[in-house]
C-alpha atoms as a PDB file:
ATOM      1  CA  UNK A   1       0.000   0.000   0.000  1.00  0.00           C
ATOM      2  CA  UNK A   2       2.846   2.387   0.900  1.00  0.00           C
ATOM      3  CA  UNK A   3       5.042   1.153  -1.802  1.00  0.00           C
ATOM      4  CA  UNK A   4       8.306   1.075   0.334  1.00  0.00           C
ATOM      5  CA  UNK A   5       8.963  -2.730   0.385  1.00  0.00           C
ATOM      6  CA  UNK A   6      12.344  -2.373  -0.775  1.00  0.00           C
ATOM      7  CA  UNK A   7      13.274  -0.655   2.560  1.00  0.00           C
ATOM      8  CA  UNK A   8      12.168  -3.444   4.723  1.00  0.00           C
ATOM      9  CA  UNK A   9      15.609  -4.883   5.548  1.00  0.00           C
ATOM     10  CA  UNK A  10      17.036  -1.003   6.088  1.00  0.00           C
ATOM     11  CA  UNK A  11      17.805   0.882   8.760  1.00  0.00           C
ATOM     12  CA  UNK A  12      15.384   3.597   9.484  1.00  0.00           C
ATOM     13  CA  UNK A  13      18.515   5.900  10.128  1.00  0.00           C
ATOM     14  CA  UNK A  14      19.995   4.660   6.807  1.00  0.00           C
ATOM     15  CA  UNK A  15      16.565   5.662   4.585  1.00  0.00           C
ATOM     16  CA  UNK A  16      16.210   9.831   2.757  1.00  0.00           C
ATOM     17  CA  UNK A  17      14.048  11.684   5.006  1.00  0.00           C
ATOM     18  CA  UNK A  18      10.728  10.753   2.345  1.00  0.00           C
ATOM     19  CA  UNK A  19      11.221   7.082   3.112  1.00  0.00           C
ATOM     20  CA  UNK A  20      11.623   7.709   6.968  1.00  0.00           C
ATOM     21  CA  UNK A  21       8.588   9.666   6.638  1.00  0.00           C
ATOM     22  CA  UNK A  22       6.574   6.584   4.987  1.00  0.00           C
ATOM     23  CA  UNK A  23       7.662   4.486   7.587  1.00  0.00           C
ATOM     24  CA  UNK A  24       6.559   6.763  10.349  1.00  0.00           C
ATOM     25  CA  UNK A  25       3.155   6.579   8.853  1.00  0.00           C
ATOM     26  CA  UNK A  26       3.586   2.069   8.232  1.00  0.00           C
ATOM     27  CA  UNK A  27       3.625   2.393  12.059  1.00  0.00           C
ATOM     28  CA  UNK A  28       0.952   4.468  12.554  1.00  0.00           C
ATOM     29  CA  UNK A  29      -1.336   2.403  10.742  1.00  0.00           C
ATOM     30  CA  UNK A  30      -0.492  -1.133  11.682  1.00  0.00           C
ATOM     31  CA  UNK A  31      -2.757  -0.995  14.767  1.00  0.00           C
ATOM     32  CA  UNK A  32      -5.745  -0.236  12.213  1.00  0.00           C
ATOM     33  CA  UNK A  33      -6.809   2.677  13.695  1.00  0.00           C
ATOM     34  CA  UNK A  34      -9.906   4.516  12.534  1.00  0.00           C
ATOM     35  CA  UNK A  35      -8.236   7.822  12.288  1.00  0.00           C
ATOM     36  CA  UNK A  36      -4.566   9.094  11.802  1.00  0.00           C
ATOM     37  CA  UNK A  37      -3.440  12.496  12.779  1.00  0.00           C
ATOM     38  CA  UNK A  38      -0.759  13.944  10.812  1.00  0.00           C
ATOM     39  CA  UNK A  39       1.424  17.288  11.830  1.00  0.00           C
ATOM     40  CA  UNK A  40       3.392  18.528   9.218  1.00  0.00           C
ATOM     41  CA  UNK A  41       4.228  15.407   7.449  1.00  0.00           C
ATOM     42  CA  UNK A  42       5.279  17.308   3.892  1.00  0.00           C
ATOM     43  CA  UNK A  43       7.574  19.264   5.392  1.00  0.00           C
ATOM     44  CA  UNK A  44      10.959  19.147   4.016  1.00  0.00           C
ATOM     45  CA  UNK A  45      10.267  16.766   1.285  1.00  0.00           C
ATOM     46  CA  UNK A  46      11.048  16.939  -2.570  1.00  0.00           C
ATOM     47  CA  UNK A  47       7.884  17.565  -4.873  1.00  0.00           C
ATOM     48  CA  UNK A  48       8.249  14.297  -5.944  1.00  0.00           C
ATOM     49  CA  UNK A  49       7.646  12.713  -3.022  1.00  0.00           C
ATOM     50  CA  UNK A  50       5.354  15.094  -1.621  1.00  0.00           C
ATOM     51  CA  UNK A  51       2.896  14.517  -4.639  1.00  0.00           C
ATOM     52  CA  UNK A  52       3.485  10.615  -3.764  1.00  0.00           C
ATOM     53  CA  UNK A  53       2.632  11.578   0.179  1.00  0.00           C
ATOM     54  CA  UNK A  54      -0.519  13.051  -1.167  1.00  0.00           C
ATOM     55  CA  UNK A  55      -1.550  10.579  -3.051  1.00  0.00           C
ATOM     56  CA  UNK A  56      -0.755   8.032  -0.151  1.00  0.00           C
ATOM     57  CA  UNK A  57      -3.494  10.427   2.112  1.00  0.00           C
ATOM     58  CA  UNK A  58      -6.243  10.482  -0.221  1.00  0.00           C
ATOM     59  CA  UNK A  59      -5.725   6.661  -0.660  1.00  0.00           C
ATOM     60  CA  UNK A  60      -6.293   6.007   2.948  1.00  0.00           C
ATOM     61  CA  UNK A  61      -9.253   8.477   2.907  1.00  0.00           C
ATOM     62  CA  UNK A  62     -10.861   7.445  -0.326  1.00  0.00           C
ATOM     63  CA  UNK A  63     -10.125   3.392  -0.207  1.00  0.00           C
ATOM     64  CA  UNK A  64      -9.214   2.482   2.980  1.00  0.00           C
ATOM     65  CA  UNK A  65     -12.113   4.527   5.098  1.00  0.00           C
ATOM     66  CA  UNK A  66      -9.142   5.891   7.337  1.00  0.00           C
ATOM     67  CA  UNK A  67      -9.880   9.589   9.134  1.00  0.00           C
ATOM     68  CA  UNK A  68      -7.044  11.949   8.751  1.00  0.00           C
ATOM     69  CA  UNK A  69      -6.161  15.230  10.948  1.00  0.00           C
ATOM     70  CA  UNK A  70      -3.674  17.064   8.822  1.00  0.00           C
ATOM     71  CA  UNK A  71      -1.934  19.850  10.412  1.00  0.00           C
ATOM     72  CA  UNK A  72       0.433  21.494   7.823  1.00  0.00           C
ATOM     73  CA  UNK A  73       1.596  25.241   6.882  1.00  0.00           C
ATOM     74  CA  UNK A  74       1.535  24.470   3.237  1.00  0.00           C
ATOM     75  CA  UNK A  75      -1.762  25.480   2.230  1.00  0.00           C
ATOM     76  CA  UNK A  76      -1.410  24.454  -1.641  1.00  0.00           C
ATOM     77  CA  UNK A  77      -0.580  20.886  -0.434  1.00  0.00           C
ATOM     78  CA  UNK A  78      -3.807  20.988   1.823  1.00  0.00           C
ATOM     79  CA  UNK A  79      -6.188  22.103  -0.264  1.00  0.00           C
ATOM     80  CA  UNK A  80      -5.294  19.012  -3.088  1.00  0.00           C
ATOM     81  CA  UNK A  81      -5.510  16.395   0.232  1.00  0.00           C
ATOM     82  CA  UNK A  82      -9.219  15.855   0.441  1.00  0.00           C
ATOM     83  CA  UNK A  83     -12.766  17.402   0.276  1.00  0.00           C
ATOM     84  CA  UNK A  84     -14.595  18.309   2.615  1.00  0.00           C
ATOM     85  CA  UNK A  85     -12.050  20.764   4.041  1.00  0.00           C
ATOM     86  CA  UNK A  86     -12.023  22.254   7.041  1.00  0.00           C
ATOM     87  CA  UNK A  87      -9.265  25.146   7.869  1.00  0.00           C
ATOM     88  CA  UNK A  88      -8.345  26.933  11.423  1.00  0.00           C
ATOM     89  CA  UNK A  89      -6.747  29.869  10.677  1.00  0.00           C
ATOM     90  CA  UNK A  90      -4.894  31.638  13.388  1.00  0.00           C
ATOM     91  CA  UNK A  91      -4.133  35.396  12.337  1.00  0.00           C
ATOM     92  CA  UNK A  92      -1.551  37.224  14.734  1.00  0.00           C
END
């Protein structure tokens, strides 16, 4: 589902900060819960793997019936993660 097989037999301190971030979310799920929270979790990574992050969330959303509470600064990546959308928007 993730598509990270091939980093099974790794080290997580051996695997590019994308892969570590897949992982973090393997974890997350294997106790099957009914919703996963998420804080930041495109920050830092290439486009590339961002785009493959996103399409990973809407997955779990759209397939697999899996809540998600996204906290993240980048708005443009936000707004392409799911519908309905609901922002907080703190204004100093």
């Amino acid at each position: 589902m993730m598509g990270i097989p091939h980093v099974a037999e790794q080290w997580a301190r051996d695997l590019s900060g994308g892969q570590q971030r897949m992982v973090e979310i393997v974890r997350a799920l294997a106790t099957d819960p009914p919703l996963l929270l998420l804080d930041e979790p495109a920050v830092g990574l290439a486009p590339p793997v961002r785009l493959e992050l996103l399409k990973i969330i809407r997955r779990l959303v759209e397939e697999e019936n899996i809540g998600v509470i996204l906290i993240e600064h980048a708005i443009e990546f936000v707004m392409t993660v799911s519908e309905p959308l609901w922002c907080l928007i703190m204004v100093r």
